[in-house]
N, C-alpha and C. Protein backbone atom coordinates (compact mmCIF):
# COMPACT_ATOMS: atom_id res chain seq x y z
N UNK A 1 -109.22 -50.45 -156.79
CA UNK A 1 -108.05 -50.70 -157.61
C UNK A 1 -107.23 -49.42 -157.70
N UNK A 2 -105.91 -49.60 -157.67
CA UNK A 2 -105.19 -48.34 -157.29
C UNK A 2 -104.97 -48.03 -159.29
N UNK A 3 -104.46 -47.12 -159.43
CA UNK A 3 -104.06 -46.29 -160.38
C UNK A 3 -102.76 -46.32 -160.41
N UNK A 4 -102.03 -46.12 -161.57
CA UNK A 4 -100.72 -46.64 -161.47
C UNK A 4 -100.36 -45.12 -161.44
N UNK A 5 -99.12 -44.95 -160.33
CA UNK A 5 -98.50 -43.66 -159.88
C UNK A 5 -99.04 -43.36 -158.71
N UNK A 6 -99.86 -43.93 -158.30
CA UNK A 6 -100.57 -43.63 -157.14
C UNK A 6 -99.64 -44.14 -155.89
N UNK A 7 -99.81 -43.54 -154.94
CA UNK A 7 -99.15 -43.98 -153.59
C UNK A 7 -100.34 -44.70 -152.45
N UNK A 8 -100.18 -45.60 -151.68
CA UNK A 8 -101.20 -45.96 -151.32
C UNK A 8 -100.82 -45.44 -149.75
N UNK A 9 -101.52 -45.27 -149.11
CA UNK A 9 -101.60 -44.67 -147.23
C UNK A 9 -100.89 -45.46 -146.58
N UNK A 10 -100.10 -45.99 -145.78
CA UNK A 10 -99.81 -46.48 -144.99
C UNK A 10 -100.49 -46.81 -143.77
N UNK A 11 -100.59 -45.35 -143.34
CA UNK A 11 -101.58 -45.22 -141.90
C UNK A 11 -102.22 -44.27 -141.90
N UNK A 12 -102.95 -43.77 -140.73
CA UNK A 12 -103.26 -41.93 -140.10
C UNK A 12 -101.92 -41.37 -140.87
N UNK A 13 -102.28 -40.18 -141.19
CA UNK A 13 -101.91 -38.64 -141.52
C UNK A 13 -101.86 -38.08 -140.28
N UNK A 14 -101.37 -36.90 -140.25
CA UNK A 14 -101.33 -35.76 -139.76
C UNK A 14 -102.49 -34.73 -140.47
N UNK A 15 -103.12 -34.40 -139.72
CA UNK A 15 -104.37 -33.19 -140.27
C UNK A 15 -104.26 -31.93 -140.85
N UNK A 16 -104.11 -31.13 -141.44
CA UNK A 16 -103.70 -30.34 -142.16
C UNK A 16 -104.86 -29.18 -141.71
N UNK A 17 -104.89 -28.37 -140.47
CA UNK A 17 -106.01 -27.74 -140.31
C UNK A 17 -106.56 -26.53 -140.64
N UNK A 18 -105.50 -26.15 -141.90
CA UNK A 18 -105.91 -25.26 -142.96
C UNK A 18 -104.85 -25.45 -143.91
N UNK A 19 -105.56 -24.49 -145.00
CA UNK A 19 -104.79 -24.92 -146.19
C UNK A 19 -103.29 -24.02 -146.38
N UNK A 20 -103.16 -23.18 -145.73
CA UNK A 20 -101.89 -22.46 -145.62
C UNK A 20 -100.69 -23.78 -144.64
N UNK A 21 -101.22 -24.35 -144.08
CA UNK A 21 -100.59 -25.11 -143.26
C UNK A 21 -99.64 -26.51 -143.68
N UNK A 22 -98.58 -26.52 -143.53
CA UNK A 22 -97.96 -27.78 -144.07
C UNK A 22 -96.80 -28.01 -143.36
N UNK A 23 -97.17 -29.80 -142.79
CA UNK A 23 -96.41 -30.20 -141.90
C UNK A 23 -94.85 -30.40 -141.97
N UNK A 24 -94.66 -30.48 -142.94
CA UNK A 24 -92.88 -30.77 -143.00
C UNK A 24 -92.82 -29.19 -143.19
N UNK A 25 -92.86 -28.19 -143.42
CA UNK A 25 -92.63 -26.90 -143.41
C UNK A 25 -92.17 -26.67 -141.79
N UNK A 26 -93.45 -27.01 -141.10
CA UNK A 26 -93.84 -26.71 -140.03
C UNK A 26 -92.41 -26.76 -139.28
N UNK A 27 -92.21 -28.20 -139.66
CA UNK A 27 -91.34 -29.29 -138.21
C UNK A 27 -90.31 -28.47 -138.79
N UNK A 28 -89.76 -28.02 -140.35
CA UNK A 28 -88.14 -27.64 -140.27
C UNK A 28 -88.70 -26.39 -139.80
N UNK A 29 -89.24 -25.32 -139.98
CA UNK A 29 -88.79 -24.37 -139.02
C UNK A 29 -88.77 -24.76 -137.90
N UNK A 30 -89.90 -25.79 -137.21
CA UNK A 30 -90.08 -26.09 -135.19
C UNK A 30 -88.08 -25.99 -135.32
N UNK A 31 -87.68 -27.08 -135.99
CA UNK A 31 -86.14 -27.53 -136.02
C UNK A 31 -85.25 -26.29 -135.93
N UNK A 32 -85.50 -25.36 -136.86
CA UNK A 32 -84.38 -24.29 -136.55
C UNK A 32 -84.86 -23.60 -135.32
N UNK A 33 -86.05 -22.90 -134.94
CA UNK A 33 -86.14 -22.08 -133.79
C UNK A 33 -85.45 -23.42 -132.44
N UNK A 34 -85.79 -24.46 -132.44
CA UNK A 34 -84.70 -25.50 -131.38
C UNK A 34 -83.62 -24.97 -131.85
N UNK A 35 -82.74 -25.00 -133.07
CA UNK A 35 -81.28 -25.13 -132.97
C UNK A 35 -80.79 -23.56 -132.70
N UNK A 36 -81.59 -22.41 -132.83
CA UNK A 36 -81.70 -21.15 -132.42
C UNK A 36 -81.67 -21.11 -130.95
N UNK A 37 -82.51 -21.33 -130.45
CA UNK A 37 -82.55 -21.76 -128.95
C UNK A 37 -81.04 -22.07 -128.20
N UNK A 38 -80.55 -23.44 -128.98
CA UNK A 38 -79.53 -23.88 -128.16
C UNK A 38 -78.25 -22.85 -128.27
N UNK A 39 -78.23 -22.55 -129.85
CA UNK A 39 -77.09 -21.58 -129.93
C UNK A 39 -76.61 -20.16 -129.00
N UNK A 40 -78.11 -19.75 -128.85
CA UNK A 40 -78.26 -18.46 -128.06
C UNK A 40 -77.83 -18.56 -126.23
N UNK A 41 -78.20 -20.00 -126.18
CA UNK A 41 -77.77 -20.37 -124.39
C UNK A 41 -76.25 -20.35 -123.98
N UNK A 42 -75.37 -20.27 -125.44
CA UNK A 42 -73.67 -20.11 -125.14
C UNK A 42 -73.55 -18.53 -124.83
N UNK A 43 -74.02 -17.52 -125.48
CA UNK A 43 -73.95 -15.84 -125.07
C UNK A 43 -74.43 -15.76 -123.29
N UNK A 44 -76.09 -16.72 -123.17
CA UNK A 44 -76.47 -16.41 -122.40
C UNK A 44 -75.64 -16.79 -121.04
N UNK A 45 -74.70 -17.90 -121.05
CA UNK A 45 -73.77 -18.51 -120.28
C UNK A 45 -73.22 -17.30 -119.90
N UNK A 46 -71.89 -16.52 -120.86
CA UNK A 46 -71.43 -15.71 -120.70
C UNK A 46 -71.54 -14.55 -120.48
N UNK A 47 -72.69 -14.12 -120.55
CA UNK A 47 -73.02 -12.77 -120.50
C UNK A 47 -73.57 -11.80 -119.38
N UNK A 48 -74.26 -13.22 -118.20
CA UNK A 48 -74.60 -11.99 -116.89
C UNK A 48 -74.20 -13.59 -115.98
N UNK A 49 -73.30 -12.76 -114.92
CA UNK A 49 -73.44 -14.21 -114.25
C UNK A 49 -74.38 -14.23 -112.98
N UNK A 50 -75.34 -13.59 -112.84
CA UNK A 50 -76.78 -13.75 -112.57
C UNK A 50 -77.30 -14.52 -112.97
N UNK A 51 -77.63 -15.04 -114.37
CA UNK A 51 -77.82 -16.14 -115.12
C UNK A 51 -76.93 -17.38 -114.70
N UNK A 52 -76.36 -17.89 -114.02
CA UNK A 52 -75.44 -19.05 -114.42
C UNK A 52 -76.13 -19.97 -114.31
N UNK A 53 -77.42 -20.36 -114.06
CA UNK A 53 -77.97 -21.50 -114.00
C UNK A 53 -79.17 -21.55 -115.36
N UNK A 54 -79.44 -20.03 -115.84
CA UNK A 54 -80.48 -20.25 -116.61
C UNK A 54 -80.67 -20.37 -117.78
N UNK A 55 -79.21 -20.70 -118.64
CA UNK A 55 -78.71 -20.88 -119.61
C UNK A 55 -79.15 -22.29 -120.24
N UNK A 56 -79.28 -22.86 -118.76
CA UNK A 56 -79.93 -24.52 -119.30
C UNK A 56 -81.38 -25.07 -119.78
N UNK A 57 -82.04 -23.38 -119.39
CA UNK A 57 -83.65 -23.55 -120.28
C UNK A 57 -83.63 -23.57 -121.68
N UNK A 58 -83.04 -22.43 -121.95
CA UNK A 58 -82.79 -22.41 -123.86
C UNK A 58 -81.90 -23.88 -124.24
N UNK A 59 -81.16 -24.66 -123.53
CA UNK A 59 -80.92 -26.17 -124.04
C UNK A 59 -82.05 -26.93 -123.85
N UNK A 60 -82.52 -26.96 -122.93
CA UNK A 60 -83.74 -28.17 -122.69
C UNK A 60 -84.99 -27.75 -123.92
N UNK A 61 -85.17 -26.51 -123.79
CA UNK A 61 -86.32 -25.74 -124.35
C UNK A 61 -86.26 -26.00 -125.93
N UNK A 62 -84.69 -26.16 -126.11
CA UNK A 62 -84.14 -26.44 -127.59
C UNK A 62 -84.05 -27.69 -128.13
N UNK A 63 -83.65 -28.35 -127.18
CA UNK A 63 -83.73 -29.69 -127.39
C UNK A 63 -85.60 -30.37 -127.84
N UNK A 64 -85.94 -30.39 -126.77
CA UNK A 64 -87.45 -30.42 -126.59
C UNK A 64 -88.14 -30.26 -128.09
N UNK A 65 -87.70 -28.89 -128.98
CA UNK A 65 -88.52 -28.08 -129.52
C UNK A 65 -87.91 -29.07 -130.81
N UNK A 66 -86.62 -29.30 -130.56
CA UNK A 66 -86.01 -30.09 -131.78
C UNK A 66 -86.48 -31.63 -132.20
N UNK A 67 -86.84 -32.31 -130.83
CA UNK A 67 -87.55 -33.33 -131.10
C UNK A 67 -89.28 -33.46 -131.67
N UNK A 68 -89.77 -32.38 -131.24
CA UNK A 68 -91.24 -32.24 -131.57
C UNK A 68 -91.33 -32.20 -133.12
N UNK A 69 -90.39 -31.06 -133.52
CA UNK A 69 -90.28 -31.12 -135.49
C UNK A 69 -90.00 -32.61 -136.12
N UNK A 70 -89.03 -32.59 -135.19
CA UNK A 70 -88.53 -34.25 -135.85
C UNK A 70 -89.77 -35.28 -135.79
N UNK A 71 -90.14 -35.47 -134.88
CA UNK A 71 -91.34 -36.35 -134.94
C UNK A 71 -92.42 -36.22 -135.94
N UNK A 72 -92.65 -34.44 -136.06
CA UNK A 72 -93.91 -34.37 -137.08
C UNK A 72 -92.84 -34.39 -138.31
N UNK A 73 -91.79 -34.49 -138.86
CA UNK A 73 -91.66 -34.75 -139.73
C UNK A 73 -91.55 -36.30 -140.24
N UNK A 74 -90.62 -36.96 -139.41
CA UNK A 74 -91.04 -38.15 -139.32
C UNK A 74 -92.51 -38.56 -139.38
N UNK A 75 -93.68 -38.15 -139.05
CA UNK A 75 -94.48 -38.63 -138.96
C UNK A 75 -95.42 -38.08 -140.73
N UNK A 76 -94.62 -37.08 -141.26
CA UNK A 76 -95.02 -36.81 -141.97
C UNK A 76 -94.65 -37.65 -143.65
N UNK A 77 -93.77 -38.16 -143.24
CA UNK A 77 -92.83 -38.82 -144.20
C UNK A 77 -93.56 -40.24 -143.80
N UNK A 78 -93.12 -40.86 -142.94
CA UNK A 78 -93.65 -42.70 -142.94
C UNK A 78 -94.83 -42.33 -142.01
N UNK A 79 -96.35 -41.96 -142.15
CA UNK A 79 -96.93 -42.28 -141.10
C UNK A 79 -97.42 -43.45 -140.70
N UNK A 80 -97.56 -43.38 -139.30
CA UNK A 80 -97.93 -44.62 -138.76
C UNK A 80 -99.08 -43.62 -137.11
N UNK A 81 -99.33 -44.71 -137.09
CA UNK A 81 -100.14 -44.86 -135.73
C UNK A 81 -98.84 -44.37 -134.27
N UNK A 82 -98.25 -44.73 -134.26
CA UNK A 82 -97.01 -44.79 -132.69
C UNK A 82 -96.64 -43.83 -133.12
N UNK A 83 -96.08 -43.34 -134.96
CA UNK A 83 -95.26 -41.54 -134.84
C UNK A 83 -96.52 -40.93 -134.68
N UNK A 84 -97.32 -41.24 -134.80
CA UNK A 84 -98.15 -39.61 -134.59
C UNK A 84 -98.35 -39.49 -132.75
N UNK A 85 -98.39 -40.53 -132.05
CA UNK A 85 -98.46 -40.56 -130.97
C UNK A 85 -97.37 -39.74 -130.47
N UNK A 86 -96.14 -40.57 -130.66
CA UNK A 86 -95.14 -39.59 -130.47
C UNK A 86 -94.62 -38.43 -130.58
N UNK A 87 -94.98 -37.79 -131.87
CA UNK A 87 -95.74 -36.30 -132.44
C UNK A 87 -96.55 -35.51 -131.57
N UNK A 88 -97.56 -36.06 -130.91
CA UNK A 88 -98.52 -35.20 -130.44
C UNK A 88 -98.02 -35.09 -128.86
N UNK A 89 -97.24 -36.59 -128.44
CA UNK A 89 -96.51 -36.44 -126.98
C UNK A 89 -95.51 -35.50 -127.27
N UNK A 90 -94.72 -35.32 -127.66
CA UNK A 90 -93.18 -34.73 -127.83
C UNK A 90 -93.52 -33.18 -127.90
N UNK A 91 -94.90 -32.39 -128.42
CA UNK A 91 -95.40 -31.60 -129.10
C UNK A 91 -95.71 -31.28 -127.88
N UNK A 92 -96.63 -31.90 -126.67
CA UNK A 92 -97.32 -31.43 -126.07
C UNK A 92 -96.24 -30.86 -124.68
N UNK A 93 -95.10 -31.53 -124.95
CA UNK A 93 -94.33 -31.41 -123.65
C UNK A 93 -93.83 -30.20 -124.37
N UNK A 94 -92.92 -30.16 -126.10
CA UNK A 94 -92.33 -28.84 -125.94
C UNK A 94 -93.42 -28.32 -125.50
N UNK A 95 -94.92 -27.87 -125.89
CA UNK A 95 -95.78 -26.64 -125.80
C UNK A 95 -95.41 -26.46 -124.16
N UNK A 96 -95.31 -27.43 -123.41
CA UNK A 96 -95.86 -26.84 -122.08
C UNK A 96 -94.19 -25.71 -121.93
N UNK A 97 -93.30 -26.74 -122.01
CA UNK A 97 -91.90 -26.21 -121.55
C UNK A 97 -91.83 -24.49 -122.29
N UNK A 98 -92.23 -24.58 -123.17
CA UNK A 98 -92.28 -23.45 -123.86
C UNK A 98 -92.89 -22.48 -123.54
N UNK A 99 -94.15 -22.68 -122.92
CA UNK A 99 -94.97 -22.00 -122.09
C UNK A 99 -94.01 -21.55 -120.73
N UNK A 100 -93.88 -22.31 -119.82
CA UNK A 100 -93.05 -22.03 -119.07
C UNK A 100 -91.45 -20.91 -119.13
N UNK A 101 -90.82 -21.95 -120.34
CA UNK A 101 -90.27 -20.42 -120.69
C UNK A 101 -90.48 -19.68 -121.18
N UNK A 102 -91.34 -19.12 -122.11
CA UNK A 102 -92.06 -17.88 -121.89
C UNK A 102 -92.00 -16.85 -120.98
N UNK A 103 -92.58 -17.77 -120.21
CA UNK A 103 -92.89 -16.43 -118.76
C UNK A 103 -91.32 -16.11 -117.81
N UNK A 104 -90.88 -17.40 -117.89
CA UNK A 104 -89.35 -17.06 -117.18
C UNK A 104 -88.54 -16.20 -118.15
N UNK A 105 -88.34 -15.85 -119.05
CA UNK A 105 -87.79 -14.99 -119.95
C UNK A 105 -88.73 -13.59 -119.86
N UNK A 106 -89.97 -13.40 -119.60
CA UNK A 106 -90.37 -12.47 -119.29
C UNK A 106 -89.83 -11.93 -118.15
N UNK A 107 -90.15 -13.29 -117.44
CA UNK A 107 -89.58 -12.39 -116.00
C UNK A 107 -88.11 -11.74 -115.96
N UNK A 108 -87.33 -12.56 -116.65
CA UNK A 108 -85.96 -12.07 -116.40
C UNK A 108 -85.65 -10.86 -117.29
N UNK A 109 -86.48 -10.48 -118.70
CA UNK A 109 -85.98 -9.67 -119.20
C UNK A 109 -86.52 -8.34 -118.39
N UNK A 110 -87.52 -8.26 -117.58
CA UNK A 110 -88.15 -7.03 -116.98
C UNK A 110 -87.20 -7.09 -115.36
N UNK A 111 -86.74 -8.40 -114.92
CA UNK A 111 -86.25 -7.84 -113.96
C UNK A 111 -84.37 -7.57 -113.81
N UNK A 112 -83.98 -7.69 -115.21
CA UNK A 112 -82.39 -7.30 -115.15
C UNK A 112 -82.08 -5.73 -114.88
N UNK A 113 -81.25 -5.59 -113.39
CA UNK A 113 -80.91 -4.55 -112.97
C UNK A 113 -79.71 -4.17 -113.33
N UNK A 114 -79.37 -2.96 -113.12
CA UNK A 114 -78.14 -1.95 -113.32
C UNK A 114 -77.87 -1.90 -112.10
N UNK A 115 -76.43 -2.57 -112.08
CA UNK A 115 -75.87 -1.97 -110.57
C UNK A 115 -74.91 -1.67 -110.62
N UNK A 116 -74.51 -0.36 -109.87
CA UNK A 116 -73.26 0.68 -110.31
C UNK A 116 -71.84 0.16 -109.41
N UNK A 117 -72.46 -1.12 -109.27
CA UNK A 117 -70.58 -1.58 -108.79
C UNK A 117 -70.39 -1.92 -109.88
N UNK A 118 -70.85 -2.23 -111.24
CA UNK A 118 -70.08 -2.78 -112.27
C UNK A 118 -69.06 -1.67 -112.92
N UNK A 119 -69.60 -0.66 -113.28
CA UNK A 119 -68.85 0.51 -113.40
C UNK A 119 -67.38 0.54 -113.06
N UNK A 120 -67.59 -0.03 -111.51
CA UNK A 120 -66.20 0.69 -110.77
C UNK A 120 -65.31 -1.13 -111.03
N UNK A 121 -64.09 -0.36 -110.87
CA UNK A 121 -63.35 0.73 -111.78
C UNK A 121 -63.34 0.67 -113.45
N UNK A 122 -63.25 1.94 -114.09
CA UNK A 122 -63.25 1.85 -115.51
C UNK A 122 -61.39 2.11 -115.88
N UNK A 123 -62.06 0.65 -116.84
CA UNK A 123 -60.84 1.18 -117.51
C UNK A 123 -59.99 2.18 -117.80
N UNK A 124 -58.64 2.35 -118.00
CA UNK A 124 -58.38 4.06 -118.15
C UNK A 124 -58.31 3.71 -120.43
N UNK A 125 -58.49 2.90 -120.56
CA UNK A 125 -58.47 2.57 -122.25
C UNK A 125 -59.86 2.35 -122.73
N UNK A 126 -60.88 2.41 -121.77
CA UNK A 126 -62.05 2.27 -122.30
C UNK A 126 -62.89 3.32 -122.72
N UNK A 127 -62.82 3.54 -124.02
CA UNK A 127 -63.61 4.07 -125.21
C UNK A 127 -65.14 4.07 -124.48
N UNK A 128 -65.03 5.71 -124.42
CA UNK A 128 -67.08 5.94 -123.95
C UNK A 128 -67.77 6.11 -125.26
N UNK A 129 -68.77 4.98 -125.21
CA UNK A 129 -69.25 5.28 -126.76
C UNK A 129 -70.72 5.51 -126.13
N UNK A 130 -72.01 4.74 -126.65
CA UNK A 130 -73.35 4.84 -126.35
C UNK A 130 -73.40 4.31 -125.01
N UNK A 131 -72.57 3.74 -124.20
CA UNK A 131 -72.51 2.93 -122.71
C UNK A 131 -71.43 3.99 -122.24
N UNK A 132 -71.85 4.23 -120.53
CA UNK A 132 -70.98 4.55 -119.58
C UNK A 132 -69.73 3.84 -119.39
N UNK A 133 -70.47 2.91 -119.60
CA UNK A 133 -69.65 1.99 -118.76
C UNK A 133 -69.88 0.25 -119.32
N UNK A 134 -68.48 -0.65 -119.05
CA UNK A 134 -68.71 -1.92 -119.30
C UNK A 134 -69.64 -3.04 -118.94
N UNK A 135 -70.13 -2.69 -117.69
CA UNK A 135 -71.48 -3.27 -116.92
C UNK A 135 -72.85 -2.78 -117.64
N UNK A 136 -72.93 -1.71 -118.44
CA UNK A 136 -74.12 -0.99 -118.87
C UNK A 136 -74.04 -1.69 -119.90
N UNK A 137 -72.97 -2.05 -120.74
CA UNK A 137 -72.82 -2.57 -121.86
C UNK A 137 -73.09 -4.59 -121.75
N UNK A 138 -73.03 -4.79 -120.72
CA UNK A 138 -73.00 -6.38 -120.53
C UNK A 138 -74.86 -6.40 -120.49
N UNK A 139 -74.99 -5.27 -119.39
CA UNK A 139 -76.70 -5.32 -119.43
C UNK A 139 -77.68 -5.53 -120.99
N UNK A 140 -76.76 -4.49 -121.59
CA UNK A 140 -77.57 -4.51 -122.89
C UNK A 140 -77.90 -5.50 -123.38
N UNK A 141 -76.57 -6.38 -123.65
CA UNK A 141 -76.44 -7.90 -124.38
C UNK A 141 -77.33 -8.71 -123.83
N UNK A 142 -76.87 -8.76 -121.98
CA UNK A 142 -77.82 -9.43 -121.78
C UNK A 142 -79.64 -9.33 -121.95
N UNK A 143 -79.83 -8.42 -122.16
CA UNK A 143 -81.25 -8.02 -122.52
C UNK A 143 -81.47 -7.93 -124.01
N UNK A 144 -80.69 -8.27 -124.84
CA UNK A 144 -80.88 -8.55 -126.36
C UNK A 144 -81.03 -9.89 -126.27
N UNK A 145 -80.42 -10.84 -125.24
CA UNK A 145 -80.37 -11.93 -125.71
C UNK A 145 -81.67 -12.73 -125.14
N UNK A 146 -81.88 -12.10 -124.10
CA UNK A 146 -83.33 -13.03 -123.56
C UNK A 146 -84.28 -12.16 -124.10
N UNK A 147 -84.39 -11.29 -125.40
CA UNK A 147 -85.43 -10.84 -125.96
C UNK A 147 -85.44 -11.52 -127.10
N UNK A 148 -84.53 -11.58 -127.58
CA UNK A 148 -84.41 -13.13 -128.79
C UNK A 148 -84.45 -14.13 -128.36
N UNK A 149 -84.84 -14.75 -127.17
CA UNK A 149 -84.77 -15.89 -126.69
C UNK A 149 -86.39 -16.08 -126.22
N UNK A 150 -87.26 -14.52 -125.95
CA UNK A 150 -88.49 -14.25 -125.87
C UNK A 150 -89.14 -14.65 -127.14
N UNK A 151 -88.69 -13.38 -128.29
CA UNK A 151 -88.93 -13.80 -129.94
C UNK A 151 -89.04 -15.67 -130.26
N UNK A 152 -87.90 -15.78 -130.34
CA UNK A 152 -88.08 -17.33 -130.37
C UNK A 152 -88.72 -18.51 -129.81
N UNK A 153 -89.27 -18.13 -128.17
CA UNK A 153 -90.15 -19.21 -127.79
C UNK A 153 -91.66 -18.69 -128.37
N UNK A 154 -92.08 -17.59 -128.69
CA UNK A 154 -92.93 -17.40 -128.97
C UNK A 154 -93.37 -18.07 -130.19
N UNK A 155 -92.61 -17.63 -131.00
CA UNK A 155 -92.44 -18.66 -132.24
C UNK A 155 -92.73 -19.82 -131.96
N UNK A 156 -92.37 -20.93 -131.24
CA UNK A 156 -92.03 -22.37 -130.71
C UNK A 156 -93.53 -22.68 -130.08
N UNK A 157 -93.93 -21.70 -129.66
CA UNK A 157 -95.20 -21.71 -128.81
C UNK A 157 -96.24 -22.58 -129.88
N UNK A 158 -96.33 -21.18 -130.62
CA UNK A 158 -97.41 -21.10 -131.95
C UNK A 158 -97.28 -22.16 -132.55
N UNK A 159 -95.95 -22.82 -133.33
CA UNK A 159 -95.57 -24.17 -134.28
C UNK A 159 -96.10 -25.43 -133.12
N UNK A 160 -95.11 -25.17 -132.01
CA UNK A 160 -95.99 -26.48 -131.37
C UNK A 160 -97.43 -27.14 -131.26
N UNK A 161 -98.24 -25.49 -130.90
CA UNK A 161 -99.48 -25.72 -130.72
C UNK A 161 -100.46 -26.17 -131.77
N UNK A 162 -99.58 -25.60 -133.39
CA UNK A 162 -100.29 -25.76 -134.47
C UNK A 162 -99.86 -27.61 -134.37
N UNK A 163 -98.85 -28.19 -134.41
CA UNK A 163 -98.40 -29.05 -135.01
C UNK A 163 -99.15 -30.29 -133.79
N UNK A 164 -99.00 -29.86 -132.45
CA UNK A 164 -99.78 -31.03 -131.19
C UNK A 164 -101.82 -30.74 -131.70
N UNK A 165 -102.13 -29.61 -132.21
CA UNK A 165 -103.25 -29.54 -132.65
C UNK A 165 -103.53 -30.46 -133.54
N UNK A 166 -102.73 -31.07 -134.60
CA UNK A 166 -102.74 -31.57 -135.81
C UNK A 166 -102.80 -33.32 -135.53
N UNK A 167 -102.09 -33.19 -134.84
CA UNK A 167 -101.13 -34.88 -134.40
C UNK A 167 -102.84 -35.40 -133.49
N UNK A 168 -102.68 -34.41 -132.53
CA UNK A 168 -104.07 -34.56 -131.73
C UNK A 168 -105.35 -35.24 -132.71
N UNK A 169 -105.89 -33.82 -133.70
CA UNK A 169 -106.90 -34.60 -134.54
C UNK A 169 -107.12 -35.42 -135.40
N UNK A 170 -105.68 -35.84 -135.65
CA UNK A 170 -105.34 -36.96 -136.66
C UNK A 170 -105.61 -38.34 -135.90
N UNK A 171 -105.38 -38.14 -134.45
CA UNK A 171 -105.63 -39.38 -133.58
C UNK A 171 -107.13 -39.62 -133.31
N UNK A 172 -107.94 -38.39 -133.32
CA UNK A 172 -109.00 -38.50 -132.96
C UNK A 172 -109.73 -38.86 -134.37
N UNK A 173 -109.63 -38.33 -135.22
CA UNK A 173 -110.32 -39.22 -136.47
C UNK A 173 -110.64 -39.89 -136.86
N UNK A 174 -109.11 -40.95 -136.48
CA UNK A 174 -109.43 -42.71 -136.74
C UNK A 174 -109.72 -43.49 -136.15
C-alpha cells in the first residue's frame, strides 16, 4: 500500500554508482560541454586554414555529446525501459567519438607548425606586441583553441563514461 505523497516507479532507474553522483546534474553539464564544443568549431573554422575540414569534429562531437545528456536526463525524469536503452546507446557512441577526438586534438595540437611564409609581408601598421608577426599570432589562437577543445572532450569523456556506466547497470539489474 503506497503512502500518500509517495511517488510510485514507473520503470528501471538509472544507477547512481556513488553517492556524489547525480544524474540530471550529470546530463546538464554532458549538455553544456556539447554546446561548448559546437561553439568553439566557429573560431576553429576561422582560424588555421589547415583545419578546414576539422572543424566538423567539435560539431559532430557536440552534437553527439548533446544527445547523450538529453537522454540521461530524459531518462532521468520519465524512466522507462527504451530511455535507458537509448541512454546507454547514445552514451556509448558519444564515449567512443570522444575518444577518438581526443586523440585527433592531441594530434593536432602537438603537430601545428610555424611557417615563416606567414610573416611575409608585415604590415607596415602592425603593432609588434608579444607576436612577431600575424601568422605567430593566428598559431597561438589556433593552439588555444584545440586545447580547449582537448579540456572539453576530456571532460565529455569522463561524464559519458560515468553516465553509459550507469544506464549500462541499470539494464543489467532488472
Amino acid at each position: 500500500m503506497q503512502t500518500e505523497g509517495s511517488v510510485p516507479t514507473a520503470g528501471p532507474r538509472l544507477n547512481h554508482l556513488a553517492a556524489w553522483f547525480d544524474g540530471e546534474v550529470a546530463a546538464v553539464v554532458t549538455i553544456l560541454l556539447g554546446l561548448f564544443q559546437i561553439v568553439l568549431a566557429v573560431p576553429l573554422f576561422y582560424a588555421d586554414p589547415s583545419f578546414s575540414k576539422f572543424f566538423m569534429l567539435p560539431l559532430v562531437l557536440g552534437a553527439l555529446t548533446i544527445a547523450g545528456g538529453s537522454f540521461t536526463m530524459a531518462s532521468e525524469r520519465k524512466p522507462s525501459r527504451s530511455l535507458i536503452q537509448g541512454c546507454a546507446c547514445g552514451n556509448l557512441v558519444g564515449l567512443l567519438v570522444a575518444l577518438i577526438a581526443l586523440g585527433l586534438y592531441c594530434y593536432s595540437f602537438n603537430t601545428i607548425k610555424f611557417e615563416d611564409e606567414l610573416c611575409l609581408p608585415v604590415p607596415s601598421d602592425y603593432e609588434e606586441g608579444p607576436y612577431k608577426c600575424p601568422g605567430e599570432f593566428l598559431r597561438a589562437i589556433s593552439r588555444s583553441i584545440i586545447l580547449l577543445l582537448l579540456l572539453d572532450a576530456c571532460g565529455a569523456v569522463f561524464l559519458l563514461l560515468l553516465m553509459s556506466a550507469s544506464a549500462i547497470r541499470a539494464l543489467k539489474t532488472e
